[in-house]
PDB file of N, CA and C in Angstrom:
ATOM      1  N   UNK A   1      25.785 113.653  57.005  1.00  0.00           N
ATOM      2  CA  UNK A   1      24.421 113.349  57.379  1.00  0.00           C
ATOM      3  C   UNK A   1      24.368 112.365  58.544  1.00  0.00           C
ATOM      4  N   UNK A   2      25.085 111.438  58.514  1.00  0.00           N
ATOM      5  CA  UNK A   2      25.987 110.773  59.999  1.00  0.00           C
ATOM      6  C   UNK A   2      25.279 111.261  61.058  1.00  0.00           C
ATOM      7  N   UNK A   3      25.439 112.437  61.085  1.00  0.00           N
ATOM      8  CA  UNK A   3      25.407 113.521  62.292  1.00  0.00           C
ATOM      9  C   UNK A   3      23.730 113.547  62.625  1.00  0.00           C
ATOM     10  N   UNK A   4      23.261 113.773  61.848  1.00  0.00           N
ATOM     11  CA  UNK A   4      21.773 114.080  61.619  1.00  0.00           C
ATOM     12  C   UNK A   4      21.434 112.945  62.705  1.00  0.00           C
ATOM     13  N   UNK A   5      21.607 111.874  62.033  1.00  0.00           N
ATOM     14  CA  UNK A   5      20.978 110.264  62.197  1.00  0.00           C
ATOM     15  C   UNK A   5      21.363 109.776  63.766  1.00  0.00           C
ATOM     16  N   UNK A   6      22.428 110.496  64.314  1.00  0.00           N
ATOM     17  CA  UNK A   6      22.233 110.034  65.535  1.00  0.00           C
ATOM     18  C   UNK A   6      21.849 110.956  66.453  1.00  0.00           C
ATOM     19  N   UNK A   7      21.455 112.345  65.948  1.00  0.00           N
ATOM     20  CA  UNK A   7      20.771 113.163  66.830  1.00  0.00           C
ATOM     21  C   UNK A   7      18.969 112.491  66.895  1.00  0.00           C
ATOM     22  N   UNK A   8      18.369 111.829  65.675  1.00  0.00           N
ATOM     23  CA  UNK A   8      17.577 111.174  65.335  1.00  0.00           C
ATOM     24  C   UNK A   8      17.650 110.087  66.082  1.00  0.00           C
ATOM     25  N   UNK A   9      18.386 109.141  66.483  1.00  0.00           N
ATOM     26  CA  UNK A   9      18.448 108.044  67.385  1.00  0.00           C
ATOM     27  C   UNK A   9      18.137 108.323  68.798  1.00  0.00           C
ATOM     28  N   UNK A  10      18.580 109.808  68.954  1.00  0.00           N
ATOM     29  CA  UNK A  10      18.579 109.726  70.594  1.00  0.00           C
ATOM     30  C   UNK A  10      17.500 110.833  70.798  1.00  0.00           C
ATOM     31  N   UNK A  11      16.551 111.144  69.999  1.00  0.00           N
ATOM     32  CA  UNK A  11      15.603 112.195  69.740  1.00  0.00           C
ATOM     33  C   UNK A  11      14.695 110.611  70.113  1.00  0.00           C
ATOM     34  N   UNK A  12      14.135 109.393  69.310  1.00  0.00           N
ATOM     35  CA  UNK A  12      13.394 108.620  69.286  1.00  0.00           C
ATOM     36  C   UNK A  12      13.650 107.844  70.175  1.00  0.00           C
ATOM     37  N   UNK A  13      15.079 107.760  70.825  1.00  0.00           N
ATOM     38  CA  UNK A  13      15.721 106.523  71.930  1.00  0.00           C
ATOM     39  C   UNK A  13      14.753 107.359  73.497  1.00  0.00           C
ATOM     40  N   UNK A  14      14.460 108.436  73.463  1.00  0.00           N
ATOM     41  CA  UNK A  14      14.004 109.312  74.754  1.00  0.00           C
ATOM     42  C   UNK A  14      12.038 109.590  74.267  1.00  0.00           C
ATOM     43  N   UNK A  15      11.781 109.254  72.563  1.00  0.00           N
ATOM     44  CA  UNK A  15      10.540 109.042  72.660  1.00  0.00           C
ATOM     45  C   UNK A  15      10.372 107.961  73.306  1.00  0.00           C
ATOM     46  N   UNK A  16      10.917 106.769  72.784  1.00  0.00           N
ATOM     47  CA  UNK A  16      10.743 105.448  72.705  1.00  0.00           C
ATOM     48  C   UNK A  16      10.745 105.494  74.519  1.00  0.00           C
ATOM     49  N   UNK A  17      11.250 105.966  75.703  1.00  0.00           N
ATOM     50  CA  UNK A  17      11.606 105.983  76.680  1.00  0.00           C
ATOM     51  C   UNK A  17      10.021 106.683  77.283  1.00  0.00           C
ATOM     52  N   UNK A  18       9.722 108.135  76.784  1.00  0.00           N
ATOM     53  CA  UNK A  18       8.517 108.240  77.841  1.00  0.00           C
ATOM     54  C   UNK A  18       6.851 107.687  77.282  1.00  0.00           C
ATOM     55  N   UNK A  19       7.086 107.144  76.112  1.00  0.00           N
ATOM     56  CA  UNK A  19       6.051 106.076  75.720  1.00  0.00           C
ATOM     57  C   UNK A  19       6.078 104.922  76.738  1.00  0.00           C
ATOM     58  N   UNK A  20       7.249 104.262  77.647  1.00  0.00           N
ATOM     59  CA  UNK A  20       7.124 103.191  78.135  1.00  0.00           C
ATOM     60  C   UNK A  20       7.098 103.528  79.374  1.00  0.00           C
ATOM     61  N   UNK A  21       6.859 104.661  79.709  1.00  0.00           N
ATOM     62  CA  UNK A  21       6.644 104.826  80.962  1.00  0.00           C
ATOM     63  C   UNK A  21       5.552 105.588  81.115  1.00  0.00           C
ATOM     64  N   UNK A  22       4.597 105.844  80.426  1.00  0.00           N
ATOM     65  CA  UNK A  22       3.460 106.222  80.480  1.00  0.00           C
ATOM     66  C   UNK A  22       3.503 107.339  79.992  1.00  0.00           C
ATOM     67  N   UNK A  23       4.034 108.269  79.491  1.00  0.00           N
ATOM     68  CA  UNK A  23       4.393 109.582  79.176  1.00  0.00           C
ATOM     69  C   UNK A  23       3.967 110.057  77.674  1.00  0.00           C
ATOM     70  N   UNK A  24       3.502 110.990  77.745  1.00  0.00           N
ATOM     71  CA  UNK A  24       3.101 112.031  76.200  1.00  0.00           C
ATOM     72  C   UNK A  24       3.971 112.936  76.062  1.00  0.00           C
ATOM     73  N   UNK A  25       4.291 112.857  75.155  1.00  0.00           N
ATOM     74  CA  UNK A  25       5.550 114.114  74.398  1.00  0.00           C
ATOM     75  C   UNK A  25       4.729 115.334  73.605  1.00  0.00           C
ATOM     76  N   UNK A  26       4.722 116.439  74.092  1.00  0.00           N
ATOM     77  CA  UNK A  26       3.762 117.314  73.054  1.00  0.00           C
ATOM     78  C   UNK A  26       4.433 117.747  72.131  1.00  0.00           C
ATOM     79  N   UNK A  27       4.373 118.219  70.823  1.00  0.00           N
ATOM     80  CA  UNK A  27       5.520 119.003  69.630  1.00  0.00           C
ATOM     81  C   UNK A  27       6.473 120.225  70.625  1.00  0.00           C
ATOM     82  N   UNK A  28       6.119 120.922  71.360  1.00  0.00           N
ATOM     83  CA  UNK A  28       7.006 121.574  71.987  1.00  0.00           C
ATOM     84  C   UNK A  28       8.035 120.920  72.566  1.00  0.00           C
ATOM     85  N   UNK A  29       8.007 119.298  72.602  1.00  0.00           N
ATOM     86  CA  UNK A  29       9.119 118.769  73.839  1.00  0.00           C
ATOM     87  C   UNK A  29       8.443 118.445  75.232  1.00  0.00           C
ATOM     88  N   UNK A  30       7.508 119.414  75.495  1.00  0.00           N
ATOM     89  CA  UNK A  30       7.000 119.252  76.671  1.00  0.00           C
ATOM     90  C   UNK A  30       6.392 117.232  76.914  1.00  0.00           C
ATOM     91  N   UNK A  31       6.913 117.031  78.339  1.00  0.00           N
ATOM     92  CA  UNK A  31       6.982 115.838  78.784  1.00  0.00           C
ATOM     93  C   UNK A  31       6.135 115.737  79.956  1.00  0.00           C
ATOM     94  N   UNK A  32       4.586 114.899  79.942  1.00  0.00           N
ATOM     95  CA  UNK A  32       3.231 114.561  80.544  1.00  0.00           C
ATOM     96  C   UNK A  32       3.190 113.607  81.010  1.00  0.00           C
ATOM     97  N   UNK A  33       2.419 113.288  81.816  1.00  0.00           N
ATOM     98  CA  UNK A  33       1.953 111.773  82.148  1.00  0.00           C
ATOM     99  C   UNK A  33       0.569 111.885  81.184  1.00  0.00           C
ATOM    100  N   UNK A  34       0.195 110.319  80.262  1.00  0.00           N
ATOM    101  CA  UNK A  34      -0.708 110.142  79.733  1.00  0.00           C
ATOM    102  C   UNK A  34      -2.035 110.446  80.314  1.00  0.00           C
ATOM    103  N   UNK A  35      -2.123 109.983  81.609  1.00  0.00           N
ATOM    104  CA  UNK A  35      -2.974 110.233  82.312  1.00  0.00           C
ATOM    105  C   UNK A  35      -3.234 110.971  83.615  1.00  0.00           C
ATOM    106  N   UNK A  36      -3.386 112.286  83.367  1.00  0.00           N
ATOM    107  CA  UNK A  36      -2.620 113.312  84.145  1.00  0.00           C
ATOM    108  C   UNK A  36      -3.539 113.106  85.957  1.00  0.00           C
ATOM    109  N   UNK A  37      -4.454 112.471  85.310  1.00  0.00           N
ATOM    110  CA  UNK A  37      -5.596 112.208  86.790  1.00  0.00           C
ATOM    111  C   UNK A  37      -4.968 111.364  88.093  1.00  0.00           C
ATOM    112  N   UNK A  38      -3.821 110.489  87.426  1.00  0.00           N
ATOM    113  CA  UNK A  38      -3.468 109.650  87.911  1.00  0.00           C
ATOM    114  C   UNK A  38      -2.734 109.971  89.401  1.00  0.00           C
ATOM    115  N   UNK A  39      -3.189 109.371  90.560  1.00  0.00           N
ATOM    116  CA  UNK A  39      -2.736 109.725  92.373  1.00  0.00           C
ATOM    117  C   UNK A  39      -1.246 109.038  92.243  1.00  0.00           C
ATOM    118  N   UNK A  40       0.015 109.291  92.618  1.00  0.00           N
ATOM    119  CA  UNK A  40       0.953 108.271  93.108  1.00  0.00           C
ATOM    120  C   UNK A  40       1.533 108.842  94.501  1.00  0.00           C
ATOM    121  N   UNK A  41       1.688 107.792  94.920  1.00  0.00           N
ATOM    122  CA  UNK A  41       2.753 108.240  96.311  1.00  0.00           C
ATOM    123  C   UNK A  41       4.058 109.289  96.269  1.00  0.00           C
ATOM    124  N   UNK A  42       3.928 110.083  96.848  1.00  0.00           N
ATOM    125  CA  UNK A  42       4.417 111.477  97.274  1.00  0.00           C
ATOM    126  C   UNK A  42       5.771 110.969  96.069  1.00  0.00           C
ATOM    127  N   UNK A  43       6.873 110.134  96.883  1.00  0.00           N
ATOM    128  CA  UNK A  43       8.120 109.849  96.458  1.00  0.00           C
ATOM    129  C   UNK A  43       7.792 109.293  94.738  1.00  0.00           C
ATOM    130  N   UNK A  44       7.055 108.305  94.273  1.00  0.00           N
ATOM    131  CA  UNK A  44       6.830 108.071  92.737  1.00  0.00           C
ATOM    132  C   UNK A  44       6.572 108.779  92.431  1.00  0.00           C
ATOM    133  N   UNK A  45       5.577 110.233  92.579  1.00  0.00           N
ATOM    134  CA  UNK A  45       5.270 111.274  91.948  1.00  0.00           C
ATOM    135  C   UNK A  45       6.812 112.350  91.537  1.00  0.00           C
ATOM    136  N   UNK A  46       7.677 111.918  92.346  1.00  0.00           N
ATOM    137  CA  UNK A  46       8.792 112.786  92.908  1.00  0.00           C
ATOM    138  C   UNK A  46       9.554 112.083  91.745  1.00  0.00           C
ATOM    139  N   UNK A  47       9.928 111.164  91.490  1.00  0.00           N
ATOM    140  CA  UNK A  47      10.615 110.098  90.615  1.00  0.00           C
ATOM    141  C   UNK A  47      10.144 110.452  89.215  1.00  0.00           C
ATOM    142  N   UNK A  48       9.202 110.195  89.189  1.00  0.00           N
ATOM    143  CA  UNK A  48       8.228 110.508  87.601  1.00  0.00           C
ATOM    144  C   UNK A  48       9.015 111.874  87.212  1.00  0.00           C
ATOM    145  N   UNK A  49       8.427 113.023  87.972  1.00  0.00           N
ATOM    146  CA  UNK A  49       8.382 114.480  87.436  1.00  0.00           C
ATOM    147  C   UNK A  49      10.325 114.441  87.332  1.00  0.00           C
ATOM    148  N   UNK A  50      11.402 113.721  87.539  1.00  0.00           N
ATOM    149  CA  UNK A  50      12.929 113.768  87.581  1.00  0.00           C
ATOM    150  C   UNK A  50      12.944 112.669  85.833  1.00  0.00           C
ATOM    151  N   UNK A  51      11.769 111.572  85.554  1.00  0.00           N
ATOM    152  CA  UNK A  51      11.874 111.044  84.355  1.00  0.00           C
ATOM    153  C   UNK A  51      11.757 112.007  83.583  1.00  0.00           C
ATOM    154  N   UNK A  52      10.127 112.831  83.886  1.00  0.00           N
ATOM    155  CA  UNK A  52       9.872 113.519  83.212  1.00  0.00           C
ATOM    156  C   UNK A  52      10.520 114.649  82.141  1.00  0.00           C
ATOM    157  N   UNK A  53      11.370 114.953  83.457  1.00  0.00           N
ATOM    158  CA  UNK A  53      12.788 116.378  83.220  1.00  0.00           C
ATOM    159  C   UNK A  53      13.582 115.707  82.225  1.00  0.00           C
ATOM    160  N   UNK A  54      14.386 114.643  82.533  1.00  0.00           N
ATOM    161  CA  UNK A  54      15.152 114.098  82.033  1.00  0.00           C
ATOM    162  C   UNK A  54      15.133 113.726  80.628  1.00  0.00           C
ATOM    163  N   UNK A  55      13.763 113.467  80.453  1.00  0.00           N
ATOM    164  CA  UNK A  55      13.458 112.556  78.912  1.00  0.00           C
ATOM    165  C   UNK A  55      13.452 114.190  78.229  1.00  0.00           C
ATOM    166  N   UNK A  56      12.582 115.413  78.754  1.00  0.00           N
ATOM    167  CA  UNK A  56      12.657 116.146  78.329  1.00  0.00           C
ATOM    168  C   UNK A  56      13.520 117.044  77.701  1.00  0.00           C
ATOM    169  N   UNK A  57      15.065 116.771  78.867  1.00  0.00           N
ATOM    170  CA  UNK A  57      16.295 117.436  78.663  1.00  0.00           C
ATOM    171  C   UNK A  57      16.998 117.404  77.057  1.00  0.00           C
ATOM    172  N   UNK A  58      16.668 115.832  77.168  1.00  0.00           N
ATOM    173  CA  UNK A  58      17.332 115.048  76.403  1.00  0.00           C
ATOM    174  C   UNK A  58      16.556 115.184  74.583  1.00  0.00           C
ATOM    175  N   UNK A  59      15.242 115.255  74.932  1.00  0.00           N
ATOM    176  CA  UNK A  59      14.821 116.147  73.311  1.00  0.00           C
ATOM    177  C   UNK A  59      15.070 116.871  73.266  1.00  0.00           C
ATOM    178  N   UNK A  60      15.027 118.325  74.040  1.00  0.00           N
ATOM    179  CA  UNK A  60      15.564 119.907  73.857  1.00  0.00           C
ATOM    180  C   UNK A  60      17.081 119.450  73.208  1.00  0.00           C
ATOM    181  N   UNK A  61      17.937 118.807  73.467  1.00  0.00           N
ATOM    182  CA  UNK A  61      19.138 118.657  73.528  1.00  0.00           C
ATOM    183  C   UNK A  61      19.613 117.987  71.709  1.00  0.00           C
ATOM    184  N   UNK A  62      18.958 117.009  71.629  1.00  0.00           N
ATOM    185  CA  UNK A  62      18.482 116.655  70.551  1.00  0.00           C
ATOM    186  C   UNK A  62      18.176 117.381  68.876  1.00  0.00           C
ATOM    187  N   UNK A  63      17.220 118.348  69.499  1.00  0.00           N
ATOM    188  CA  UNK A  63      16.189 118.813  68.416  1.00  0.00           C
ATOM    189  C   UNK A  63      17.735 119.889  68.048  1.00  0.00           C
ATOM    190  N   UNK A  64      18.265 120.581  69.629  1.00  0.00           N
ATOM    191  CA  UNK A  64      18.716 121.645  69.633  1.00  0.00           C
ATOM    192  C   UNK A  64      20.484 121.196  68.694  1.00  0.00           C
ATOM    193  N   UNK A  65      21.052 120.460  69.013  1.00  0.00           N
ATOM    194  CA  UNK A  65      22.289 119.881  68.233  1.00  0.00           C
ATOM    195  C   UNK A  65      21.539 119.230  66.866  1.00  0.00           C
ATOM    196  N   UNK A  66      20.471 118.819  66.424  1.00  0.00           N
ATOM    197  CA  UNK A  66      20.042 118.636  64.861  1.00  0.00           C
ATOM    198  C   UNK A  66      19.894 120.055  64.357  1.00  0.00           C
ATOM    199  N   UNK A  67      19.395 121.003  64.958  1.00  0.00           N
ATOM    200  CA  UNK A  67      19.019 122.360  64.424  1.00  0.00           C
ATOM    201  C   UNK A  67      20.265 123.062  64.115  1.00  0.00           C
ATOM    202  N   UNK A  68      21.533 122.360  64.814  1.00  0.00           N
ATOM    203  CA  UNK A  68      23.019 123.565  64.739  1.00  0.00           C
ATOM    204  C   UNK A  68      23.447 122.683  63.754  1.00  0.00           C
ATOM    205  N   UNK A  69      23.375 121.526  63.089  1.00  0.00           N
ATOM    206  CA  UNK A  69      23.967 120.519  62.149  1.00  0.00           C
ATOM    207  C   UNK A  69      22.928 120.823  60.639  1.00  0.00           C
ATOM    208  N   UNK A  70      21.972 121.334  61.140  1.00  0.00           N
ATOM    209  CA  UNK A  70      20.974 121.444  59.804  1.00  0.00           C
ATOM    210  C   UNK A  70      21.624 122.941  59.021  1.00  0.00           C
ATOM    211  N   UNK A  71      21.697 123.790  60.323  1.00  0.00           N
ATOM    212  CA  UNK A  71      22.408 124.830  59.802  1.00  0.00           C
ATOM    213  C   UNK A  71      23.407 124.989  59.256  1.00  0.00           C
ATOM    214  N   UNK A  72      24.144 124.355  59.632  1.00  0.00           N
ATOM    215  CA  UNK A  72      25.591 123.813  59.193  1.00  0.00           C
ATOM    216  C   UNK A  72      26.297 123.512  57.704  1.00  0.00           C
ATOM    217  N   UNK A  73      24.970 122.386  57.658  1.00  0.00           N
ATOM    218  CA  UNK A  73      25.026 122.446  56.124  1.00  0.00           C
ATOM    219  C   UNK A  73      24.302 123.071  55.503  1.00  0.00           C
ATOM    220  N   UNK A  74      22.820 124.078  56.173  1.00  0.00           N
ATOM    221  CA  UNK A  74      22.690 125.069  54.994  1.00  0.00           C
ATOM    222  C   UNK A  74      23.347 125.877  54.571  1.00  0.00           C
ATOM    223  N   UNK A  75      24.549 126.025  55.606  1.00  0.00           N
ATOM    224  CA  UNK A  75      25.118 127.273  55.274  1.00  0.00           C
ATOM    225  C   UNK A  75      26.181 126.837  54.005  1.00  0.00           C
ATOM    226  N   UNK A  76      26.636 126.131  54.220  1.00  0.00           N
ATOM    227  CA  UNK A  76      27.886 125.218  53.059  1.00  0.00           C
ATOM    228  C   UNK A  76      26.765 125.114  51.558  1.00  0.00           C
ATOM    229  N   UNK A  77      26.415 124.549  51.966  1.00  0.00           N
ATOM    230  CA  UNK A  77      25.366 124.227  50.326  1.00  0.00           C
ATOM    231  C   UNK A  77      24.867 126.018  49.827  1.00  0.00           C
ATOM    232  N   UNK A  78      24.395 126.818  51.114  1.00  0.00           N
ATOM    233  CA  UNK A  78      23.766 127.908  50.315  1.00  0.00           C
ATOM    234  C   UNK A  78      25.411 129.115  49.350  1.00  0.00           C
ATOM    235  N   UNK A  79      26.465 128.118  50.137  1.00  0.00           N
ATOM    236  CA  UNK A  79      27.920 128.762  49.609  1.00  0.00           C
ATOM    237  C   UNK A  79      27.893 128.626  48.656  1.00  0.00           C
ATOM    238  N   UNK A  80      27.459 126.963  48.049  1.00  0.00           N
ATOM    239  CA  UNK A  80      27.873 126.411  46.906  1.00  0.00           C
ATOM    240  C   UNK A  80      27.078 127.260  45.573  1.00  0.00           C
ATOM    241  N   UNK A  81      27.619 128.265  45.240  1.00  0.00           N
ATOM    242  CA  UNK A  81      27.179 128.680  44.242  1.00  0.00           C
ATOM    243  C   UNK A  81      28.127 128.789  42.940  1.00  0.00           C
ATOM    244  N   UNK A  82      27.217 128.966  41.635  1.00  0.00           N
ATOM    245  CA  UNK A  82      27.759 128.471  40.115  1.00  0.00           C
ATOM    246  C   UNK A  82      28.940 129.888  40.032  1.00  0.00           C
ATOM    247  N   UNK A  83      29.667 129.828  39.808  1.00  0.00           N
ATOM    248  CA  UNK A  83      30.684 130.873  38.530  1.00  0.00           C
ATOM    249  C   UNK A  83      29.795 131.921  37.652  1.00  0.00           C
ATOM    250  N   UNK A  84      30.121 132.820  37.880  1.00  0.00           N
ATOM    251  CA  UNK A  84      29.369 133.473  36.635  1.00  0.00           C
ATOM    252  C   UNK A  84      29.107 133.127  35.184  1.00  0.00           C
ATOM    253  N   UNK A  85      28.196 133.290  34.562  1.00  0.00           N
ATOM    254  CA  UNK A  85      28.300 132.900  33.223  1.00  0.00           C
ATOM    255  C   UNK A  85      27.866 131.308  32.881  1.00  0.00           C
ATOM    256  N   UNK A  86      28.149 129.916  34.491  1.00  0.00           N
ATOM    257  CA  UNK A  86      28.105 129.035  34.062  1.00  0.00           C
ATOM    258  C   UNK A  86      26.893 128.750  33.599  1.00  0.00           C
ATOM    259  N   UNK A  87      26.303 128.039  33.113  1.00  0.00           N
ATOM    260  CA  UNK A  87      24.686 127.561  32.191  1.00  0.00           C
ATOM    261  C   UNK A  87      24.711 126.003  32.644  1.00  0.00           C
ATOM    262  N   UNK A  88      23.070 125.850  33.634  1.00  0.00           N
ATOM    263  CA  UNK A  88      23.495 124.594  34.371  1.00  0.00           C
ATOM    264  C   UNK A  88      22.024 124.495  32.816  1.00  0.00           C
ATOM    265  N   UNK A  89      22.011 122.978  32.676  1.00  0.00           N
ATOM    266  CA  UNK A  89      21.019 122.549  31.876  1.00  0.00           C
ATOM    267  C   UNK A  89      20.961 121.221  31.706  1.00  0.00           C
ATOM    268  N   UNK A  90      20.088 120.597  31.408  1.00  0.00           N
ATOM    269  CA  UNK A  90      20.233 119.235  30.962  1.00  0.00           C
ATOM    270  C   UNK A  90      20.795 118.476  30.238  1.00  0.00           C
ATOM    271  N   UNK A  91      21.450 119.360  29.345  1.00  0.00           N
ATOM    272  CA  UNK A  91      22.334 118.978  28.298  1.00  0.00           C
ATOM    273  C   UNK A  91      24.077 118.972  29.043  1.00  0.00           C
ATOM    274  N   UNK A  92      24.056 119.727  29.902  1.00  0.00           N
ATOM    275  CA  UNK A  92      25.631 119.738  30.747  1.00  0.00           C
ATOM    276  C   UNK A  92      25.414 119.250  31.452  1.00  0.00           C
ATOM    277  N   UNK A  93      24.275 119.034  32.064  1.00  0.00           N
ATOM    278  CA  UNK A  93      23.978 117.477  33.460  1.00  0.00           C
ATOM    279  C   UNK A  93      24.021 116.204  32.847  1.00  0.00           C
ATOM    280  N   UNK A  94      23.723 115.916  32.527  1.00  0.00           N
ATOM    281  CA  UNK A  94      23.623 114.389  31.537  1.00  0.00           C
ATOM    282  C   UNK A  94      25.144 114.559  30.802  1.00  0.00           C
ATOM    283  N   UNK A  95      25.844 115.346  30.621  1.00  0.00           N
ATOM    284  CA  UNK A  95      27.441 115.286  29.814  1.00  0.00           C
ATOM    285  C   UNK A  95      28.071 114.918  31.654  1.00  0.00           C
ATOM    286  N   UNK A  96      28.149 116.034  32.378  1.00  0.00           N
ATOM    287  CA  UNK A  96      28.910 115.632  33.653  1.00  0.00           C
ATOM    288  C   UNK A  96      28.318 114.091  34.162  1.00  0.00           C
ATOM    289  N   UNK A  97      27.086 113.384  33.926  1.00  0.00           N
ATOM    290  CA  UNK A  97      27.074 112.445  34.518  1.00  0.00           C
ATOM    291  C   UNK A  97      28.015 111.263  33.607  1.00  0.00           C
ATOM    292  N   UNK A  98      27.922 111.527  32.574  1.00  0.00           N
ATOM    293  CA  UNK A  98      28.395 110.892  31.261  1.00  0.00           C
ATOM    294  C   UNK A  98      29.925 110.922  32.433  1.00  0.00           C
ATOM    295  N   UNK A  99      30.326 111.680  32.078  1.00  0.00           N
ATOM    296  CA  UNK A  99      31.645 112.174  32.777  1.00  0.00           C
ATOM    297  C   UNK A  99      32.452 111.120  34.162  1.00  0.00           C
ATOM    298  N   UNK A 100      31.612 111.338  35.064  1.00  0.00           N
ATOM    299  CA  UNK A 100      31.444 110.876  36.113  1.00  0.00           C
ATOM    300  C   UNK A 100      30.931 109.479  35.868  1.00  0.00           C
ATOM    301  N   UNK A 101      30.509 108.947  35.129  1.00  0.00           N
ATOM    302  CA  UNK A 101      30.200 107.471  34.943  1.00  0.00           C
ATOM    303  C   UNK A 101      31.699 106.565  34.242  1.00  0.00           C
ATOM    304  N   UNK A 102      32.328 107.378  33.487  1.00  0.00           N
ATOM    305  CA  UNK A 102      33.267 107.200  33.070  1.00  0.00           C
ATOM    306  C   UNK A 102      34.417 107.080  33.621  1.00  0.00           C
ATOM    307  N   UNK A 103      34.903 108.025  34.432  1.00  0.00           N
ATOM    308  CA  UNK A 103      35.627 107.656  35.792  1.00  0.00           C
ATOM    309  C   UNK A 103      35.389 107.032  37.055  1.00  0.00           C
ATOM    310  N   UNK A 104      34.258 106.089  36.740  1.00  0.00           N
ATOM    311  CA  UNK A 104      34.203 104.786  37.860  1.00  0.00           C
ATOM    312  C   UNK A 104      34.743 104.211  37.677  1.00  0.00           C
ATOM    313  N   UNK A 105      34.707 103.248  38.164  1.00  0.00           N
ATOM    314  CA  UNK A 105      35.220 101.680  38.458  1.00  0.00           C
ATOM    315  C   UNK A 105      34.296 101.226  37.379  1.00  0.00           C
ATOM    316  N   UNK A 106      34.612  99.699  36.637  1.00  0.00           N
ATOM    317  CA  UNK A 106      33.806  99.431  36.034  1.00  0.00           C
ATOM    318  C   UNK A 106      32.345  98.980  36.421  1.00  0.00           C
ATOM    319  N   UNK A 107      33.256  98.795  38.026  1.00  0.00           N
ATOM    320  CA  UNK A 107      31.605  97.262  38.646  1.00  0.00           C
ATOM    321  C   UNK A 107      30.462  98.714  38.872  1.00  0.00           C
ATOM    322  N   UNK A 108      31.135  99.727  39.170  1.00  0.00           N
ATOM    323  CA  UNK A 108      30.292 101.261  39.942  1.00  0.00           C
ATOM    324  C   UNK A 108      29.360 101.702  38.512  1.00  0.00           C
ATOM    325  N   UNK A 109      29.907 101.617  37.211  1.00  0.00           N
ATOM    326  CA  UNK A 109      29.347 102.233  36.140  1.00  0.00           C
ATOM    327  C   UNK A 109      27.579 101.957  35.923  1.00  0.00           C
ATOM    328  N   UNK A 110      27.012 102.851  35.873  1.00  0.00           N
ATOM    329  CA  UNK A 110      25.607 102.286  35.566  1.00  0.00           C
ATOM    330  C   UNK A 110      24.638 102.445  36.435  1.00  0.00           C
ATOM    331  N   UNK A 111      25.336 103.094  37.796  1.00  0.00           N
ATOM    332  CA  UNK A 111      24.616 103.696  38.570  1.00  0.00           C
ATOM    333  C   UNK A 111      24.176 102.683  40.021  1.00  0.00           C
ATOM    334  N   UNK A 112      24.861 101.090  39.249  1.00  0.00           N
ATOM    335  CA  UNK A 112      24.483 100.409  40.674  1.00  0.00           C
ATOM    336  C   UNK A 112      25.185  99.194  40.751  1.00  0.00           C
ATOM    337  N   UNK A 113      25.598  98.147  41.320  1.00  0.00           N
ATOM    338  CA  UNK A 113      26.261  96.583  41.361  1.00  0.00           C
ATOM    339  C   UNK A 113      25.967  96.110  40.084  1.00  0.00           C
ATOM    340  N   UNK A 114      26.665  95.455  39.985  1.00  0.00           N
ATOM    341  CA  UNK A 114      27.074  94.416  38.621  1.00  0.00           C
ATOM    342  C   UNK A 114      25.854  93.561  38.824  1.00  0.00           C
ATOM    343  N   UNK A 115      25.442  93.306  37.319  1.00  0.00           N
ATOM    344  CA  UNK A 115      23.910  92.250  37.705  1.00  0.00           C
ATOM    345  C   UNK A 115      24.473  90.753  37.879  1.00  0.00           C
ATOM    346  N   UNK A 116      23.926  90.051  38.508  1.00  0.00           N
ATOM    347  CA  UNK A 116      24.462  88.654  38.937  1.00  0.00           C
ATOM    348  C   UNK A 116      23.311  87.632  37.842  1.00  0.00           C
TER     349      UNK A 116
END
């Protein structure tokens, strides 16, 4: 999940970027000036629309490496399937946790830190 979280960092590090430069992000990715009325000199206009690209690149890029990592693990988890015959229930969930509580550590047992 590692993975997720820093496609998430640099998804919000490039919001966080055309928020401070005056910029609207639409759900498509698409990258605006807030105030589209706005006149600038030939060359700042020229500068902007290269932020613009850029911040934009950089969500497509983003969304697009979270979407191949999301898949990734759907595909592993949708693998993870039971044995024939097995019977998942509450009564064999609560025994495997039993289980698994038992082969901790002692300080781990109980589901959280030792109370102080």
């Amino acid at each position: 999940m590692s993975e997720l979280r820093v496609e998430q960092r640099k998804l919000q590090a490039a919001l966080d970027e055309a928020d401070s430069h005056g910029f609207k992000v639409d759900d498509d990715g698409t990258v605006s000036p807030k105030n589209p009325d706005a006149v600038y000199p030939e060359d700042v206009a020229a500068r902007k629309e290269l932020v613009m690209q850029d911040i934009a690149d950089r969500i497509a890029e983003a969304v697009k490496l979270a979407t191949e990592i999301d898949e990734r693990y759907r595909n592993t988890l949708m693998g993870l399937r039971p044995e024939d015959g097995l019977k998942v229930d509450r009564a064999n969930a609560a025994h495997d946790a039993k289980g698994v509580d038992a082969a901790l550590p002692s300080h781990l047992q109980g589901g959280g830190p030792p109370s102080r």
